[in-house]
C-alpha atoms as a PDB file:
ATOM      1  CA  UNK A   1     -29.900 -34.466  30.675  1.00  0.00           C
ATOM      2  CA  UNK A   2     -28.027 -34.505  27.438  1.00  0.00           C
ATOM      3  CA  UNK A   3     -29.786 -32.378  24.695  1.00  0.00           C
ATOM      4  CA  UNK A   4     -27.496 -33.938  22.301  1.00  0.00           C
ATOM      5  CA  UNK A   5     -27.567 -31.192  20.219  1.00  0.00           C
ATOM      6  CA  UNK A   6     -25.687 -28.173  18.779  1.00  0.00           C
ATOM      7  CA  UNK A   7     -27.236 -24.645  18.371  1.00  0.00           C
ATOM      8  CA  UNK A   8     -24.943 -22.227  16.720  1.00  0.00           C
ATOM      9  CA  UNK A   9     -25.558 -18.751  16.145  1.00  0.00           C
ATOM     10  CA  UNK A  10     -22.697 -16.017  14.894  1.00  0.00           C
ATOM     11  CA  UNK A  11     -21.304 -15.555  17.792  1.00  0.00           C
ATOM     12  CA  UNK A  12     -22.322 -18.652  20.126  1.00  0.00           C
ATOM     13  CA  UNK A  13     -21.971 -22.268  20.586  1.00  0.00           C
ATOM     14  CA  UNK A  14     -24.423 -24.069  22.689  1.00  0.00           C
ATOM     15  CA  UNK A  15     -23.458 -27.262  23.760  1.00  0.00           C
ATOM     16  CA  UNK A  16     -24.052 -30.439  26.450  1.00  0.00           C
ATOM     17  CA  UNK A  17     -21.566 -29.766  29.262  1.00  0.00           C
ATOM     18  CA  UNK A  18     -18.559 -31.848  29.175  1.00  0.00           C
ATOM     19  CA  UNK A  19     -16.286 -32.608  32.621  1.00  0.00           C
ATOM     20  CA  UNK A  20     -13.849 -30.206  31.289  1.00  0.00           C
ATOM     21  CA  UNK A  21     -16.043 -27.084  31.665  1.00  0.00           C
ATOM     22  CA  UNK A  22     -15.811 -27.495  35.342  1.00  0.00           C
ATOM     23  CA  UNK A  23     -12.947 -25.145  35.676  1.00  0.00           C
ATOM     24  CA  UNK A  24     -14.799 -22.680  33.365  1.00  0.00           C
ATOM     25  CA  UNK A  25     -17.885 -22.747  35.966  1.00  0.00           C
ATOM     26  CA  UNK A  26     -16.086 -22.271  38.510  1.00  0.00           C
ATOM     27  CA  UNK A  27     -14.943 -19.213  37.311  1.00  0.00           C
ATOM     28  CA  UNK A  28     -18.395 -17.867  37.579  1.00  0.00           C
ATOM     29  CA  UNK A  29     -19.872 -20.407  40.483  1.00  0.00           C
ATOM     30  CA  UNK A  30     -17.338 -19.120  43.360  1.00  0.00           C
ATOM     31  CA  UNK A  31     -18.587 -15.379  42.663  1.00  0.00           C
ATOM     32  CA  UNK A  32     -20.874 -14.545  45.841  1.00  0.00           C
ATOM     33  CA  UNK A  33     -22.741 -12.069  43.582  1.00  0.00           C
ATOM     34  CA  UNK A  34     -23.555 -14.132  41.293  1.00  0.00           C
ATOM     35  CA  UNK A  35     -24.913 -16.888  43.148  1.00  0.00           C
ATOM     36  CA  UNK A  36     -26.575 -14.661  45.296  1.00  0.00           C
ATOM     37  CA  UNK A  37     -28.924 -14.145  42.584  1.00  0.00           C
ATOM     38  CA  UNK A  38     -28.613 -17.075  41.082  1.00  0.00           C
ATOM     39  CA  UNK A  39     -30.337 -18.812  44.089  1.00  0.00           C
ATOM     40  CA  UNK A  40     -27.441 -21.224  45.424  1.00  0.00           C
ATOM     41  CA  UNK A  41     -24.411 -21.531  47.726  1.00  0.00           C
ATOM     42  CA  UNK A  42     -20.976 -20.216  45.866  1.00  0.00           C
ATOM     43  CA  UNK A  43     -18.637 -22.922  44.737  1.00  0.00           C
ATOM     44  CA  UNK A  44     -15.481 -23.301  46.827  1.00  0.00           C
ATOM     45  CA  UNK A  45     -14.268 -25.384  44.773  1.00  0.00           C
ATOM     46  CA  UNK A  46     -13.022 -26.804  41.123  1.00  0.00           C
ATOM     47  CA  UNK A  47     -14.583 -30.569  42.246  1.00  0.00           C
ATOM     48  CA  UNK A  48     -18.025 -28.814  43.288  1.00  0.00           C
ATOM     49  CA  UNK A  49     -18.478 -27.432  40.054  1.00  0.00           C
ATOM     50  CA  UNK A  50     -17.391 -30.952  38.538  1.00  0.00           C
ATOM     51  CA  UNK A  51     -20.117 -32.369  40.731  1.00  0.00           C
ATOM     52  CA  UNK A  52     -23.185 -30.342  39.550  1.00  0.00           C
ATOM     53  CA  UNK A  53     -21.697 -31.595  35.866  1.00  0.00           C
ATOM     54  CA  UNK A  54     -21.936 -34.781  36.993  1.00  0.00           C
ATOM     55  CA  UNK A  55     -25.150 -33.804  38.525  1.00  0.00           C
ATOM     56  CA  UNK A  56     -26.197 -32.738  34.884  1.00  0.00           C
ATOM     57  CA  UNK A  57     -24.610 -35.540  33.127  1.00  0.00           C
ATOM     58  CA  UNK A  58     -26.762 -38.122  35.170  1.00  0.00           C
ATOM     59  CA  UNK A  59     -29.868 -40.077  33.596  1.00  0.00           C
ATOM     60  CA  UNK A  60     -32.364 -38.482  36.435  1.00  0.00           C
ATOM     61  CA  UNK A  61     -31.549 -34.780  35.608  1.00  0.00           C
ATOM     62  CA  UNK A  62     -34.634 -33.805  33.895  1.00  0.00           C
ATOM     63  CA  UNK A  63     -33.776 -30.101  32.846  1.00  0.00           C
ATOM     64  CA  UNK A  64     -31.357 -29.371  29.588  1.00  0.00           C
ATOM     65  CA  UNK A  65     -28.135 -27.549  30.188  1.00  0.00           C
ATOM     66  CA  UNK A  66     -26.171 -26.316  27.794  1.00  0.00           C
ATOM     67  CA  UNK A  67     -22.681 -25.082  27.899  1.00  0.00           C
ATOM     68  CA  UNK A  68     -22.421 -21.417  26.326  1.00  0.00           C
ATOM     69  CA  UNK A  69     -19.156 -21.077  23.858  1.00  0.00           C
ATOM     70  CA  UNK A  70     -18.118 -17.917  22.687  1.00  0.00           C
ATOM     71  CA  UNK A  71     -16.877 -18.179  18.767  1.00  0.00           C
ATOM     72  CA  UNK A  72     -13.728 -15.977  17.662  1.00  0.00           C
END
Protein backbone atom coordinates (compact mmCIF):
# COMPACT_ATOMS: atom_id res chain seq x y z
CA UNK A 1 0.00 0.00 0.00
CA UNK A 2 1.21 3.43 -0.89
CA UNK A 3 1.19 5.83 2.17
CA UNK A 4 1.73 8.55 -0.22
CA UNK A 5 3.41 10.46 2.10
CA UNK A 6 6.75 11.94 3.27
CA UNK A 7 7.94 11.98 6.96
CA UNK A 8 11.17 13.75 7.44
CA UNK A 9 13.01 14.06 10.49
CA UNK A 10 16.90 15.48 10.78
CA UNK A 11 18.38 12.74 9.87
CA UNK A 12 15.67 10.47 7.97
CA UNK A 13 13.54 10.25 5.00
CA UNK A 14 10.62 7.98 5.03
CA UNK A 15 9.26 7.20 1.90
CA UNK A 16 6.83 4.64 -0.38
CA UNK A 17 9.26 2.09 -1.84
CA UNK A 18 10.10 2.64 -5.36
CA UNK A 19 11.45 -0.48 -7.83
CA UNK A 20 14.80 0.98 -7.50
CA UNK A 21 15.27 0.19 -3.77
CA UNK A 22 15.35 -3.41 -4.66
CA UNK A 23 19.06 -3.54 -4.84
CA UNK A 24 19.22 -1.59 -1.52
CA UNK A 25 17.01 -4.52 0.16
CA UNK A 26 18.79 -6.86 -0.97
CA UNK A 27 21.62 -5.71 0.69
CA UNK A 28 19.96 -6.44 3.94
CA UNK A 29 17.31 -9.35 2.69
CA UNK A 30 20.20 -11.99 1.64
CA UNK A 31 21.73 -11.64 5.32
CA UNK A 32 20.74 -15.10 7.08
CA UNK A 33 20.90 -13.20 10.41
CA UNK A 34 18.81 -10.91 9.68
CA UNK A 35 16.05 -12.76 8.32
CA UNK A 36 16.40 -15.20 10.82
CA UNK A 37 14.87 -12.80 13.06
CA UNK A 38 13.07 -11.12 10.86
CA UNK A 39 10.78 -14.20 10.36
CA UNK A 40 11.39 -15.07 6.50
CA UNK A 41 13.54 -16.99 4.01
CA UNK A 42 16.88 -14.83 2.93
CA UNK A 43 16.76 -13.29 -0.49
CA UNK A 44 18.95 -14.99 -3.09
CA UNK A 45 18.36 -12.70 -5.20
CA UNK A 46 18.16 -8.86 -6.66
CA UNK A 47 14.54 -9.95 -8.55
CA UNK A 48 13.21 -11.47 -5.10
CA UNK A 49 13.64 -8.39 -3.40
CA UNK A 50 12.02 -6.57 -6.55
CA UNK A 51 9.16 -8.98 -6.06
CA UNK A 52 8.17 -8.26 -2.40
CA UNK A 53 8.26 -4.37 -3.88
CA UNK A 54 6.01 -5.35 -6.22
CA UNK A 55 4.35 -7.28 -3.55
CA UNK A 56 4.11 -3.85 -1.65
CA UNK A 57 3.33 -1.77 -4.57
CA UNK A 58 0.11 -3.91 -5.31
CA UNK A 59 -3.58 -2.59 -4.53
CA UNK A 60 -4.23 -5.78 -2.02
CA UNK A 61 -1.19 -5.06 0.28
CA UNK A 62 -2.92 -3.77 3.24
CA UNK A 63 0.14 -2.83 5.55
CA UNK A 64 2.27 0.64 4.87
CA UNK A 65 5.90 0.31 4.03
CA UNK A 66 8.07 2.84 3.93
CA UNK A 67 11.49 3.07 2.53
CA UNK A 68 14.06 4.46 5.26
CA UNK A 69 16.59 7.26 3.65
CA UNK A 70 19.41 8.37 5.44
CA UNK A 71 19.97 12.41 4.88
CA UNK A 72 23.72 13.75 4.57
Amino acid sequence: MLAQVELRGGRIRLRDLARDDCYDIFDYASDPIVTHYAGWEPHESPADSLAYIERCLGEDWTPITFAIEHIE
